[in-house]
PDB file of N, CA and C in Angstrom:
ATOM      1  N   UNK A   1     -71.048 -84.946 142.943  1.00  0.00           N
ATOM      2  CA  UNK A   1     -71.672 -86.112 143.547  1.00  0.00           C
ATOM      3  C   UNK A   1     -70.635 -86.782 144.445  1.00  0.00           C
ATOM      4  N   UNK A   2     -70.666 -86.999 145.408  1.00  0.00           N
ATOM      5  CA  UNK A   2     -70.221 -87.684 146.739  1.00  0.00           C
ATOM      6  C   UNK A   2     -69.651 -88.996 146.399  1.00  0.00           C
ATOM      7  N   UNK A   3     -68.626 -89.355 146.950  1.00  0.00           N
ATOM      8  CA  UNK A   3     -68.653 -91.053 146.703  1.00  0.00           C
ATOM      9  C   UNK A   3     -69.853 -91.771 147.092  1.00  0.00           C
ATOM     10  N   UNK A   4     -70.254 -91.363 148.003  1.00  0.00           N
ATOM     11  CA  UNK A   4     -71.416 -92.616 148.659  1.00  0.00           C
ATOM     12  C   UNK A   4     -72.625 -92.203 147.906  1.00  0.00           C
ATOM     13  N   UNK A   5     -73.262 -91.056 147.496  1.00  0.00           N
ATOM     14  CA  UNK A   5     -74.109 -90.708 146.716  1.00  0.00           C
ATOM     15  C   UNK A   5     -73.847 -91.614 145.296  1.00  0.00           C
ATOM     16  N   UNK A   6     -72.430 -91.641 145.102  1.00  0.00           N
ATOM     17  CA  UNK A   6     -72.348 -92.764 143.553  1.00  0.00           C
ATOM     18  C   UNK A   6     -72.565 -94.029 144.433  1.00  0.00           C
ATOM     19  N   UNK A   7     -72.121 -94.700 145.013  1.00  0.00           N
ATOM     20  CA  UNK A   7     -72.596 -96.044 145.109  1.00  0.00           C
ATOM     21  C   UNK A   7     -73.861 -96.120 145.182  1.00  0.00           C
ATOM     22  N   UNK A   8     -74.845 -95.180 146.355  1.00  0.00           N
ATOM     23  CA  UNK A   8     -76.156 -95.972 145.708  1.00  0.00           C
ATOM     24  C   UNK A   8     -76.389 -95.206 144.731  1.00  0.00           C
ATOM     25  N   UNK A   9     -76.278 -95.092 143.827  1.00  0.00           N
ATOM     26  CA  UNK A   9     -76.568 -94.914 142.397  1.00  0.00           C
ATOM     27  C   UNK A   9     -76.517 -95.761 141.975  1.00  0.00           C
ATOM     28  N   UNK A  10     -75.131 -96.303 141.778  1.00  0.00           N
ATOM     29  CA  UNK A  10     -74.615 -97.565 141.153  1.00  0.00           C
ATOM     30  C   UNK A  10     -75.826 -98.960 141.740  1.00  0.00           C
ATOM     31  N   UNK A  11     -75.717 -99.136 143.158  1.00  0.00           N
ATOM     32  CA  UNK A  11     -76.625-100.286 143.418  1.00  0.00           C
ATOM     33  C   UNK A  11     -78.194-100.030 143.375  1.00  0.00           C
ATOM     34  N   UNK A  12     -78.676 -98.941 143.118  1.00  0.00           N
ATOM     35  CA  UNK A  12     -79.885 -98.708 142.742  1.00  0.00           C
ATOM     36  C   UNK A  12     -79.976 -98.872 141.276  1.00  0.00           C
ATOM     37  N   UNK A  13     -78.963 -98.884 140.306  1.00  0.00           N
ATOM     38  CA  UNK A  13     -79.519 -99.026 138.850  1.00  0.00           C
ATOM     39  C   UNK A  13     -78.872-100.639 138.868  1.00  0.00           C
ATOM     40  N   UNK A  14     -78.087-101.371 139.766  1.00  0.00           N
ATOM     41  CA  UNK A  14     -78.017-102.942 139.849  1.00  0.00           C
ATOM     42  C   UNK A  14     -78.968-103.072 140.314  1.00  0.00           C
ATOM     43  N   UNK A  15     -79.751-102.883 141.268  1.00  0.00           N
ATOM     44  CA  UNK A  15     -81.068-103.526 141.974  1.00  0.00           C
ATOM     45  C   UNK A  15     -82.386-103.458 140.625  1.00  0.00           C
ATOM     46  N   UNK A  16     -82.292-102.163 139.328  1.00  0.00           N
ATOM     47  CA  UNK A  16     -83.372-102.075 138.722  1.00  0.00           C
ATOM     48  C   UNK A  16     -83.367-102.960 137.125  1.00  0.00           C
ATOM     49  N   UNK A  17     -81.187-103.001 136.933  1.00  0.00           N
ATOM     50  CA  UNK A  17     -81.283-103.462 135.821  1.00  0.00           C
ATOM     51  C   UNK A  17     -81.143-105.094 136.667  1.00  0.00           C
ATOM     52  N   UNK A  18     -81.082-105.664 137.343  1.00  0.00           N
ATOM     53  CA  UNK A  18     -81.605-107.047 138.354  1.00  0.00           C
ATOM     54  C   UNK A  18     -82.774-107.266 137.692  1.00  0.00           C
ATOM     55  N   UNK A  19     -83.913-106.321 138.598  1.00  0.00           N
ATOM     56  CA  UNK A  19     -85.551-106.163 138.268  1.00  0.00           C
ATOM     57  C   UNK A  19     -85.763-106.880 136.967  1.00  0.00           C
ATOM     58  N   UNK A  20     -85.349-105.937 136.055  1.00  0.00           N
ATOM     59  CA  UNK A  20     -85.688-106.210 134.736  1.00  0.00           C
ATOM     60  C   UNK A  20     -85.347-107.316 134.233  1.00  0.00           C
ATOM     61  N   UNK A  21     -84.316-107.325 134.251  1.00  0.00           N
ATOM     62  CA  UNK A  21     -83.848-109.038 133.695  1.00  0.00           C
ATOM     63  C   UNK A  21     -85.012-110.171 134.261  1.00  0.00           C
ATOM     64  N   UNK A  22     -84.945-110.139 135.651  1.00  0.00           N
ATOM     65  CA  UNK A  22     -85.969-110.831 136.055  1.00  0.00           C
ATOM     66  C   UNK A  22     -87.082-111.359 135.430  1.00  0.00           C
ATOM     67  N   UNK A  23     -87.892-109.971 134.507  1.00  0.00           N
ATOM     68  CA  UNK A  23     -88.715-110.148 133.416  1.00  0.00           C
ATOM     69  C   UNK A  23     -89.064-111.460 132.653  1.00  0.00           C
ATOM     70  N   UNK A  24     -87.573-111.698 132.178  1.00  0.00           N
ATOM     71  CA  UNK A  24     -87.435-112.666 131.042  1.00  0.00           C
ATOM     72  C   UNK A  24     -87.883-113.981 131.871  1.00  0.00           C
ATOM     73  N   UNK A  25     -88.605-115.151 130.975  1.00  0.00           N
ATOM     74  CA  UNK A  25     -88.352-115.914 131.722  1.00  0.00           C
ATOM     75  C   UNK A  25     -87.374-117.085 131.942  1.00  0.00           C
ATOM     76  N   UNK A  26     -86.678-117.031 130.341  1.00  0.00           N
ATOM     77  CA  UNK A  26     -85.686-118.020 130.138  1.00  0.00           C
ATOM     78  C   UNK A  26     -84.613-117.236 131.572  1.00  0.00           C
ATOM     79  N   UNK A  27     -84.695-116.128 132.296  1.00  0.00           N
ATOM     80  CA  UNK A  27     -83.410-115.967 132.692  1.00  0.00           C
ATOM     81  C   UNK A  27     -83.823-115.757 134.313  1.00  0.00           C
ATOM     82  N   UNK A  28     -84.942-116.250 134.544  1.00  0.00           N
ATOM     83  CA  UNK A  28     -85.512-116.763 135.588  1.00  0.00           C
ATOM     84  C   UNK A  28     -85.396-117.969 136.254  1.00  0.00           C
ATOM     85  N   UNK A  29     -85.394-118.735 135.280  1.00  0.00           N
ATOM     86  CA  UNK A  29     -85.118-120.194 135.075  1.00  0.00           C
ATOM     87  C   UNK A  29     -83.853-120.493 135.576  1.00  0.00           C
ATOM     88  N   UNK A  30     -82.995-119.888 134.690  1.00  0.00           N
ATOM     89  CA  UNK A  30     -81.639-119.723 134.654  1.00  0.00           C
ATOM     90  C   UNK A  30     -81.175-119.435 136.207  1.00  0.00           C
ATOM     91  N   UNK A  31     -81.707-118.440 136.534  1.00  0.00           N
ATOM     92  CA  UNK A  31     -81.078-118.068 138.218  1.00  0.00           C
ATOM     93  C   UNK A  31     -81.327-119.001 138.971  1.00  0.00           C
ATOM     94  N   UNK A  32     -82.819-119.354 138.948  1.00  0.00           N
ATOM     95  CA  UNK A  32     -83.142-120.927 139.655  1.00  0.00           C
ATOM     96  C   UNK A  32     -82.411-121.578 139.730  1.00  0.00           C
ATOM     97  N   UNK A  33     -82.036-122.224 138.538  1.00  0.00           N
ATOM     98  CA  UNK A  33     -81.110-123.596 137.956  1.00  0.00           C
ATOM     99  C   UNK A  33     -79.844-123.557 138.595  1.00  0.00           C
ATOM    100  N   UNK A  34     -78.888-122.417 138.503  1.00  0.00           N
ATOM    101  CA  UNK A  34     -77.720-121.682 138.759  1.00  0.00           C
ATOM    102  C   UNK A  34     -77.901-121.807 140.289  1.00  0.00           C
ATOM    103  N   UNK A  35     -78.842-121.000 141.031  1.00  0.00           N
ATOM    104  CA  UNK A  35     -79.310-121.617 142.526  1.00  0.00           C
ATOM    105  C   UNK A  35     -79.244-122.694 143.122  1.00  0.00           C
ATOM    106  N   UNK A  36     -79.443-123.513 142.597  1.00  0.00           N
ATOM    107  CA  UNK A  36     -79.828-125.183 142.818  1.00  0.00           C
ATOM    108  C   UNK A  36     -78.884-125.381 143.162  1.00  0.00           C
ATOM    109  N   UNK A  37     -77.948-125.312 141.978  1.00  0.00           N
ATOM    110  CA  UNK A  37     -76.420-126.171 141.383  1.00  0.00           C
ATOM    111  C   UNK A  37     -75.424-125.391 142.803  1.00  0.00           C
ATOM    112  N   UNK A  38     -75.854-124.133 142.911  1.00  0.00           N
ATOM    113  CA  UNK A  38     -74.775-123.627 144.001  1.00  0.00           C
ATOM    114  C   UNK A  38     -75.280-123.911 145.386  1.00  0.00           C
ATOM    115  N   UNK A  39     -76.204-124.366 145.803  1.00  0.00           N
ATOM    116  CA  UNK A  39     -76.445-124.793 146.993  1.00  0.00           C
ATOM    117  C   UNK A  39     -75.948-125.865 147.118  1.00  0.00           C
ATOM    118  N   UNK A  40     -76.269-127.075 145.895  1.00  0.00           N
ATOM    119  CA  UNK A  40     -76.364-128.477 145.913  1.00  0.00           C
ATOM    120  C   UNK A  40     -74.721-128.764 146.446  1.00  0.00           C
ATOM    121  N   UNK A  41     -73.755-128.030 145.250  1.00  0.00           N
ATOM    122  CA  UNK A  41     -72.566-127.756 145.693  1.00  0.00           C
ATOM    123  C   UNK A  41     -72.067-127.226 147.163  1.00  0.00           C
ATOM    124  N   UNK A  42     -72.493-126.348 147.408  1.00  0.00           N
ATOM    125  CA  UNK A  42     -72.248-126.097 149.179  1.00  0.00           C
ATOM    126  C   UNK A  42     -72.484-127.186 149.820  1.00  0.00           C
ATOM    127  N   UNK A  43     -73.547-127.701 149.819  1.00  0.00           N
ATOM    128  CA  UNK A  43     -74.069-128.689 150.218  1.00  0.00           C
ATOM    129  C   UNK A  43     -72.863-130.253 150.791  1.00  0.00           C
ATOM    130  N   UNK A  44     -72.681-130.396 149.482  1.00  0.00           N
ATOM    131  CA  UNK A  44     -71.599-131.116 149.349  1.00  0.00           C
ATOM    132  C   UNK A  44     -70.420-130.683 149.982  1.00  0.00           C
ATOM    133  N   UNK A  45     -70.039-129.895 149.947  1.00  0.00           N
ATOM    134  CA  UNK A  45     -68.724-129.290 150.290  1.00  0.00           C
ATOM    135  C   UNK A  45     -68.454-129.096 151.619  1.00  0.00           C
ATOM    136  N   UNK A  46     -69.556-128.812 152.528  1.00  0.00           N
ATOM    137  CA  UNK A  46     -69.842-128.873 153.776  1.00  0.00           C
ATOM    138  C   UNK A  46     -69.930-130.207 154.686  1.00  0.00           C
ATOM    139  N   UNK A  47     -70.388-131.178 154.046  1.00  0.00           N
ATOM    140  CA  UNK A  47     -70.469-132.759 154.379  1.00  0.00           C
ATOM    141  C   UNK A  47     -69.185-133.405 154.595  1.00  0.00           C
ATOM    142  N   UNK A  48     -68.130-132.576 153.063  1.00  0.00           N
ATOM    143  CA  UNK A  48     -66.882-133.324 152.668  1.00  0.00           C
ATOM    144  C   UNK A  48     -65.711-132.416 152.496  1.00  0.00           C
ATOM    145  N   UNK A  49     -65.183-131.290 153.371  1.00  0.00           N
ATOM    146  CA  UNK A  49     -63.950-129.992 153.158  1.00  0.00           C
ATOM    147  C   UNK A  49     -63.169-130.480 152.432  1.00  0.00           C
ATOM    148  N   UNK A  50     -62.746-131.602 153.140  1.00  0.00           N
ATOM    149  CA  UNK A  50     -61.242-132.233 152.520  1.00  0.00           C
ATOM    150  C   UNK A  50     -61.545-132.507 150.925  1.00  0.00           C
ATOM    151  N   UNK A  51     -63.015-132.804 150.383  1.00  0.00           N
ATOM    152  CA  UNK A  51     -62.869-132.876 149.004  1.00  0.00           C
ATOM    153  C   UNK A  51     -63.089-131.563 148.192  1.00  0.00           C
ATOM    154  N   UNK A  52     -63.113-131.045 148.725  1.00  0.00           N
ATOM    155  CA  UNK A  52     -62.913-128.739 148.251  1.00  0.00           C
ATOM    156  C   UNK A  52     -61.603-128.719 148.323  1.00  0.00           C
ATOM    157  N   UNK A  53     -60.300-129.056 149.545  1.00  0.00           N
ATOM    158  CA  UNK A  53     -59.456-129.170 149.674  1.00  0.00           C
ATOM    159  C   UNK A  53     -58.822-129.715 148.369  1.00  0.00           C
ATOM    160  N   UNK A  54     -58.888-131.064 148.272  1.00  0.00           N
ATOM    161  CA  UNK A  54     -58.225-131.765 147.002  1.00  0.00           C
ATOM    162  C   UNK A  54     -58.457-130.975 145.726  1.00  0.00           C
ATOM    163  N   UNK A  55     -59.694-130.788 145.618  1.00  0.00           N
ATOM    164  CA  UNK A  55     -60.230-130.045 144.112  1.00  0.00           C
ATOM    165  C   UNK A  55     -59.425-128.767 144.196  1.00  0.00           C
ATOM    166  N   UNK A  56     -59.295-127.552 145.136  1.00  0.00           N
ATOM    167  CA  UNK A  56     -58.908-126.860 145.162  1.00  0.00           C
ATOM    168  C   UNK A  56     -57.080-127.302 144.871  1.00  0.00           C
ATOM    169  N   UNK A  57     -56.371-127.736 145.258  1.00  0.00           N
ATOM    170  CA  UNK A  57     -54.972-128.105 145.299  1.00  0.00           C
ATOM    171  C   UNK A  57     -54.912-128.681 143.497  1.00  0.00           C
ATOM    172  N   UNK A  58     -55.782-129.398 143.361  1.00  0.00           N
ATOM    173  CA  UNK A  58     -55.485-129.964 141.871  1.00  0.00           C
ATOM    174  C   UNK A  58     -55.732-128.795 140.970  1.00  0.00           C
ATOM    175  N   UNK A  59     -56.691-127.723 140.886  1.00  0.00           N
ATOM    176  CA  UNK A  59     -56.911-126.639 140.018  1.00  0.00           C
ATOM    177  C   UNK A  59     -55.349-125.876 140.111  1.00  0.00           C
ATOM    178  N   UNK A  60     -55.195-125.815 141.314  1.00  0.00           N
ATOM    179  CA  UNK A  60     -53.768-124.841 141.275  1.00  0.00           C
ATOM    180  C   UNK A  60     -52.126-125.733 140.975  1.00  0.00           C
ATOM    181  N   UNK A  61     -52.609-127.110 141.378  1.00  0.00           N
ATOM    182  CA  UNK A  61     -51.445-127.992 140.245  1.00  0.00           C
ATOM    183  C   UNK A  61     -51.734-127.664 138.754  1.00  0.00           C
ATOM    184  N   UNK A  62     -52.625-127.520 138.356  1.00  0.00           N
ATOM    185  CA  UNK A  62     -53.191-127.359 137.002  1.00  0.00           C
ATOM    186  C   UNK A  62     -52.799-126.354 136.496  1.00  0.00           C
ATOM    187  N   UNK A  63     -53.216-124.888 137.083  1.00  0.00           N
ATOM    188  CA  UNK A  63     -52.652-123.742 136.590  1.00  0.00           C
ATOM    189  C   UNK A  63     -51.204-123.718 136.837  1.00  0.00           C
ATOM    190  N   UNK A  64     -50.349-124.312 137.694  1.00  0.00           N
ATOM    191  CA  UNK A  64     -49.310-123.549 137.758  1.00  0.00           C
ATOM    192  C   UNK A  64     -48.730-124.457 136.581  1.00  0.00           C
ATOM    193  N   UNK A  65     -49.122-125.663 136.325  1.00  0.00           N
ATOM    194  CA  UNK A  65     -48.329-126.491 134.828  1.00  0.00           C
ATOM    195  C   UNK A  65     -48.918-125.883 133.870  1.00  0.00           C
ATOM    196  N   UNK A  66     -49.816-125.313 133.854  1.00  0.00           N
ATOM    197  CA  UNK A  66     -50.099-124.611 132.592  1.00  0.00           C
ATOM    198  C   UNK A  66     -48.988-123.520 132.541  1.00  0.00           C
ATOM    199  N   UNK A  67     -49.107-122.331 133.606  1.00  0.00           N
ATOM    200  CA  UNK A  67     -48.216-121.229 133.429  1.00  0.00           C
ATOM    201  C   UNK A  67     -46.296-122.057 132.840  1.00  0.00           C
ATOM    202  N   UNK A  68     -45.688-122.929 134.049  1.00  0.00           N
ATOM    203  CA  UNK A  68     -44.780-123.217 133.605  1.00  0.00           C
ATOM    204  C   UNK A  68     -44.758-123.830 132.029  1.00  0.00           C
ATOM    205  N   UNK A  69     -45.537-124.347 131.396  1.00  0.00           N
ATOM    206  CA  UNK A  69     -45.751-124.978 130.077  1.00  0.00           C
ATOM    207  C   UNK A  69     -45.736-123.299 129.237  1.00  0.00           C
ATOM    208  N   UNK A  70     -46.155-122.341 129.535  1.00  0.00           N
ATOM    209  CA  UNK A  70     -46.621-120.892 129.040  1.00  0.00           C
ATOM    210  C   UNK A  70     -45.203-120.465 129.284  1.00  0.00           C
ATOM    211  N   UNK A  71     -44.516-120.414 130.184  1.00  0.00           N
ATOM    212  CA  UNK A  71     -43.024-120.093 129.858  1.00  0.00           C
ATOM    213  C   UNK A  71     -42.222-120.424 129.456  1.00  0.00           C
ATOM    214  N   UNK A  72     -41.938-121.830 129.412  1.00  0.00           N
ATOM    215  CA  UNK A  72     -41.769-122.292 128.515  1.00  0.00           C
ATOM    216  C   UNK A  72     -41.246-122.084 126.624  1.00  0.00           C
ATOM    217  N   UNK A  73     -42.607-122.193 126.267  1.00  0.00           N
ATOM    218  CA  UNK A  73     -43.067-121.851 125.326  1.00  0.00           C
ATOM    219  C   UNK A  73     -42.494-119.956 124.757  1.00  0.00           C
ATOM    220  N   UNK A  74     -42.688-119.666 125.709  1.00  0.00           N
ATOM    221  CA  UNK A  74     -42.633-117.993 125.261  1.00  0.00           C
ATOM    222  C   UNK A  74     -40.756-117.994 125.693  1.00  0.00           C
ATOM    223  N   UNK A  75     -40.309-118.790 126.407  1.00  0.00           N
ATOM    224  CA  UNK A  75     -38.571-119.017 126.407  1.00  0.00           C
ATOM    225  C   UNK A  75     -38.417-119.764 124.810  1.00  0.00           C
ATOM    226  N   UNK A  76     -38.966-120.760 124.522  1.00  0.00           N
ATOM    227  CA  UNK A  76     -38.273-121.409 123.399  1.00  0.00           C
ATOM    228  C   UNK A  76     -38.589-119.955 121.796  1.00  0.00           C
ATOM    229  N   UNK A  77     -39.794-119.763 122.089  1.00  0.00           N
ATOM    230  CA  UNK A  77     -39.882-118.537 121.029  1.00  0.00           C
ATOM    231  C   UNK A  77     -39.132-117.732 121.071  1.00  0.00           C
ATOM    232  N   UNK A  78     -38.595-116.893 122.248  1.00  0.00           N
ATOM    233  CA  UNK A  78     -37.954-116.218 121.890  1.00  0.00           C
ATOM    234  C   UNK A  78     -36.294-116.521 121.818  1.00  0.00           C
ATOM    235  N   UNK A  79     -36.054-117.368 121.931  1.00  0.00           N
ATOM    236  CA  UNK A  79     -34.921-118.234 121.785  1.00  0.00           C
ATOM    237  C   UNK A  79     -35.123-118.210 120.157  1.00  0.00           C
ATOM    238  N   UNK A  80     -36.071-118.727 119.603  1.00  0.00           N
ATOM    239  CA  UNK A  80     -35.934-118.694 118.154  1.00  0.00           C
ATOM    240  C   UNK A  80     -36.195-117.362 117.304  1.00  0.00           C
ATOM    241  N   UNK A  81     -36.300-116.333 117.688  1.00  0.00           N
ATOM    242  CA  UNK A  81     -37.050-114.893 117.251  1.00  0.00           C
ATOM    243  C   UNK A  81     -35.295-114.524 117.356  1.00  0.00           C
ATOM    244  N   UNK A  82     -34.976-114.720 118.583  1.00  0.00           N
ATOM    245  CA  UNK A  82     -33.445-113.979 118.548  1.00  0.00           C
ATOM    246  C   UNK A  82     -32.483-115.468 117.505  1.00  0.00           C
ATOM    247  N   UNK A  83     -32.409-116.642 117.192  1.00  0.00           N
ATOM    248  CA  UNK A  83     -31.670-116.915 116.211  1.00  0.00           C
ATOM    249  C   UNK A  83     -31.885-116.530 114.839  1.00  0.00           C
ATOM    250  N   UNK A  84     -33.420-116.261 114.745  1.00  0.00           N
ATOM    251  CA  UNK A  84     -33.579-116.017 113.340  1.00  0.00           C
ATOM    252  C   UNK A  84     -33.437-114.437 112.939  1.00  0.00           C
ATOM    253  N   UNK A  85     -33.412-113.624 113.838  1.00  0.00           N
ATOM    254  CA  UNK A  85     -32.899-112.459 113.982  1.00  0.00           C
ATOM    255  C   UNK A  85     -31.284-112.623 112.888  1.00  0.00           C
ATOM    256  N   UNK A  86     -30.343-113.341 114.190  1.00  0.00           N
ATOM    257  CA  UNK A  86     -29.350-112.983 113.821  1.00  0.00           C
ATOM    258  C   UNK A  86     -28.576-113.325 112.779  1.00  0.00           C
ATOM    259  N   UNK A  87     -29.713-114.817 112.149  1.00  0.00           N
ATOM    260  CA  UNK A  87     -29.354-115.482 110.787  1.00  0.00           C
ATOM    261  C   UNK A  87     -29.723-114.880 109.717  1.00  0.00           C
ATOM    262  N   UNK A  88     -30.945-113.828 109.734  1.00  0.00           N
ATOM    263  CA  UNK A  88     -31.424-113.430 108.893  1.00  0.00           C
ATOM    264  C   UNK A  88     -30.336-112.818 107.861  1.00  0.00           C
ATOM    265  N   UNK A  89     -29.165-111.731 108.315  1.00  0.00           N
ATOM    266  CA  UNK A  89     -28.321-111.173 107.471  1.00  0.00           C
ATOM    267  C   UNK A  89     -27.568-111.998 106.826  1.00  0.00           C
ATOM    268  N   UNK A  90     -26.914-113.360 106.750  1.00  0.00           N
ATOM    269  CA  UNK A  90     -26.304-114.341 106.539  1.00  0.00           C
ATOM    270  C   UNK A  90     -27.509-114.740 105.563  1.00  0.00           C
ATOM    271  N   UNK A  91     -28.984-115.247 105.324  1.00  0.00           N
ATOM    272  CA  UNK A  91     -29.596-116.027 104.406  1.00  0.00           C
ATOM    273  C   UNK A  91     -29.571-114.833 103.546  1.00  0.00           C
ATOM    274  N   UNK A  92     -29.791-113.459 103.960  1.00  0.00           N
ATOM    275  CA  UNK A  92     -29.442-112.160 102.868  1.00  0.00           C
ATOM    276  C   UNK A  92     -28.832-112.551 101.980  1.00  0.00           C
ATOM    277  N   UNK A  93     -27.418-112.490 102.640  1.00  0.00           N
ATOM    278  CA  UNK A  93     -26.359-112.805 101.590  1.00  0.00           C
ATOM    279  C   UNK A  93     -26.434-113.921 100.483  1.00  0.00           C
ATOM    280  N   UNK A  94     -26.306-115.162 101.166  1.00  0.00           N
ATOM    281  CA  UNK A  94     -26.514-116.198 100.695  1.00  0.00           C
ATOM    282  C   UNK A  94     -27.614-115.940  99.669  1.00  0.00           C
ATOM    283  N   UNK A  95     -28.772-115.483  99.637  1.00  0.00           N
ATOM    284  CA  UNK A  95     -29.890-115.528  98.531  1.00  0.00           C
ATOM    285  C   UNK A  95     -29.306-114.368  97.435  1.00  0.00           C
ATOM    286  N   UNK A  96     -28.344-113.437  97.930  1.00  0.00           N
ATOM    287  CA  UNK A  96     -27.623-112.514  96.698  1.00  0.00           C
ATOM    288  C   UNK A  96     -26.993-113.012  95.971  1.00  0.00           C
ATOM    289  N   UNK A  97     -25.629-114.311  97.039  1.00  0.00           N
ATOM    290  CA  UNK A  97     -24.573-114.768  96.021  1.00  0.00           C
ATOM    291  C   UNK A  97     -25.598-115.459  95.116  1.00  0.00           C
ATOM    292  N   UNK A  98     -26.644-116.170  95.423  1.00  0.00           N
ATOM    293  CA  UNK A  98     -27.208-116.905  94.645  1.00  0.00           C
ATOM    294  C   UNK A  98     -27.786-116.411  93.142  1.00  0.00           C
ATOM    295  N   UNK A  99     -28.148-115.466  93.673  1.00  0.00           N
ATOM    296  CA  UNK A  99     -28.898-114.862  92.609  1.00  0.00           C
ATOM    297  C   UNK A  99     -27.952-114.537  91.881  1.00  0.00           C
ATOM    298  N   UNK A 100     -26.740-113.406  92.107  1.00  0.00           N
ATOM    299  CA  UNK A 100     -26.123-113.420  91.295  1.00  0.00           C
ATOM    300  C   UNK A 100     -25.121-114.574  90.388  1.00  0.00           C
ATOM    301  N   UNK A 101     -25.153-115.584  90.782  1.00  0.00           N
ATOM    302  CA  UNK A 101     -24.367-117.000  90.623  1.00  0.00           C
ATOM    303  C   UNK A 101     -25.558-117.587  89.179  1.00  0.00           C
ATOM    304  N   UNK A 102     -26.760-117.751  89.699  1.00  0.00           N
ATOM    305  CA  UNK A 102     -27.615-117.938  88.754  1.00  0.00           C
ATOM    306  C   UNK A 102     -27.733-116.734  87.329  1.00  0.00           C
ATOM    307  N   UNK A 103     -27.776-115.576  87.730  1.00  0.00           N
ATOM    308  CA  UNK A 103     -27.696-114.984  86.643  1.00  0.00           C
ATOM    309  C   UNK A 103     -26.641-114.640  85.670  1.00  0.00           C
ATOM    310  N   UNK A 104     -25.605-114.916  86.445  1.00  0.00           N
ATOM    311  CA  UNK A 104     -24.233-114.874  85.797  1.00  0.00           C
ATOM    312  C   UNK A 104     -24.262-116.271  84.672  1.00  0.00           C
ATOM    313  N   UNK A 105     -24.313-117.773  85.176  1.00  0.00           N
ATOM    314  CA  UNK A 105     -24.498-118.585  84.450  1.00  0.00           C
ATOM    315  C   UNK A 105     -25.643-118.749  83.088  1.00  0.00           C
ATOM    316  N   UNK A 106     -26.789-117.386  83.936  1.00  0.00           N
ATOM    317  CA  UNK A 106     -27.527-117.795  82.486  1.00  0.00           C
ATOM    318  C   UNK A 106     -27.360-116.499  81.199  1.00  0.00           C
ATOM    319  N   UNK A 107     -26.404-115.728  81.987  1.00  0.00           N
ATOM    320  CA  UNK A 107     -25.826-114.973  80.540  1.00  0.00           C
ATOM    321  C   UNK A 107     -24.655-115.508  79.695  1.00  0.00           C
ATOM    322  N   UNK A 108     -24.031-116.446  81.096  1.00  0.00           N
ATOM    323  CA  UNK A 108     -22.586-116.645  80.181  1.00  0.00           C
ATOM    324  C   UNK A 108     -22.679-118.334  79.735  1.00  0.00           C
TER     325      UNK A 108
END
């Protein structure tokens, strides 16, 4: 099968599983509704750029403090993954002398 023979394949079983859905009517509704809201929005957005502009600039202030907050985070972890790493052999010990310190006292 051809590349282009697969695409309309592909957009002939989107155009039928489309169809079908259609069926339903809660999801009729739904496309309507979803319609509305995305025009109403264009709508707006077309009247006012500069406020797509702002919204747009604040989403990507947003994500990029999220990401820096996300590195952050994954710096201080592994900052603590590698101390407790290297303490771990040291509380070893320490919980041996102990043990043996305790059991020594409760035989003798």
């Amino acid at each position: 099968m051809s590349a282009n023979n697969l695409f309309k394949g592909m957009m002939a079983g989107a155009f039928v599983g489309g169809a079908i859905a259609m069926l339903n009517k809660e999801t009729r509704k739904e496309v309507v509704t979803q319609g509305r809201k995305a025009v109403h929005a264009t709508g707006e957005f077309l009247k006012d750029p500069a406020t797509l502009a702002v919204k747009i600039k604040d989403q990507i202030h947003t994500v990029r403090t999220t990401i820096e907050e996300i590195e952050e985070d994954v710096s201080f972890v592994t900052t603590k993954a590698h101390e407790l790493k290297q303490s771990t052999p040291q509380m070893i010990e320490v919980v041996k002398d102990t043990k043996e310190k305790v059991f020594k006292d409760m035989e003798g």
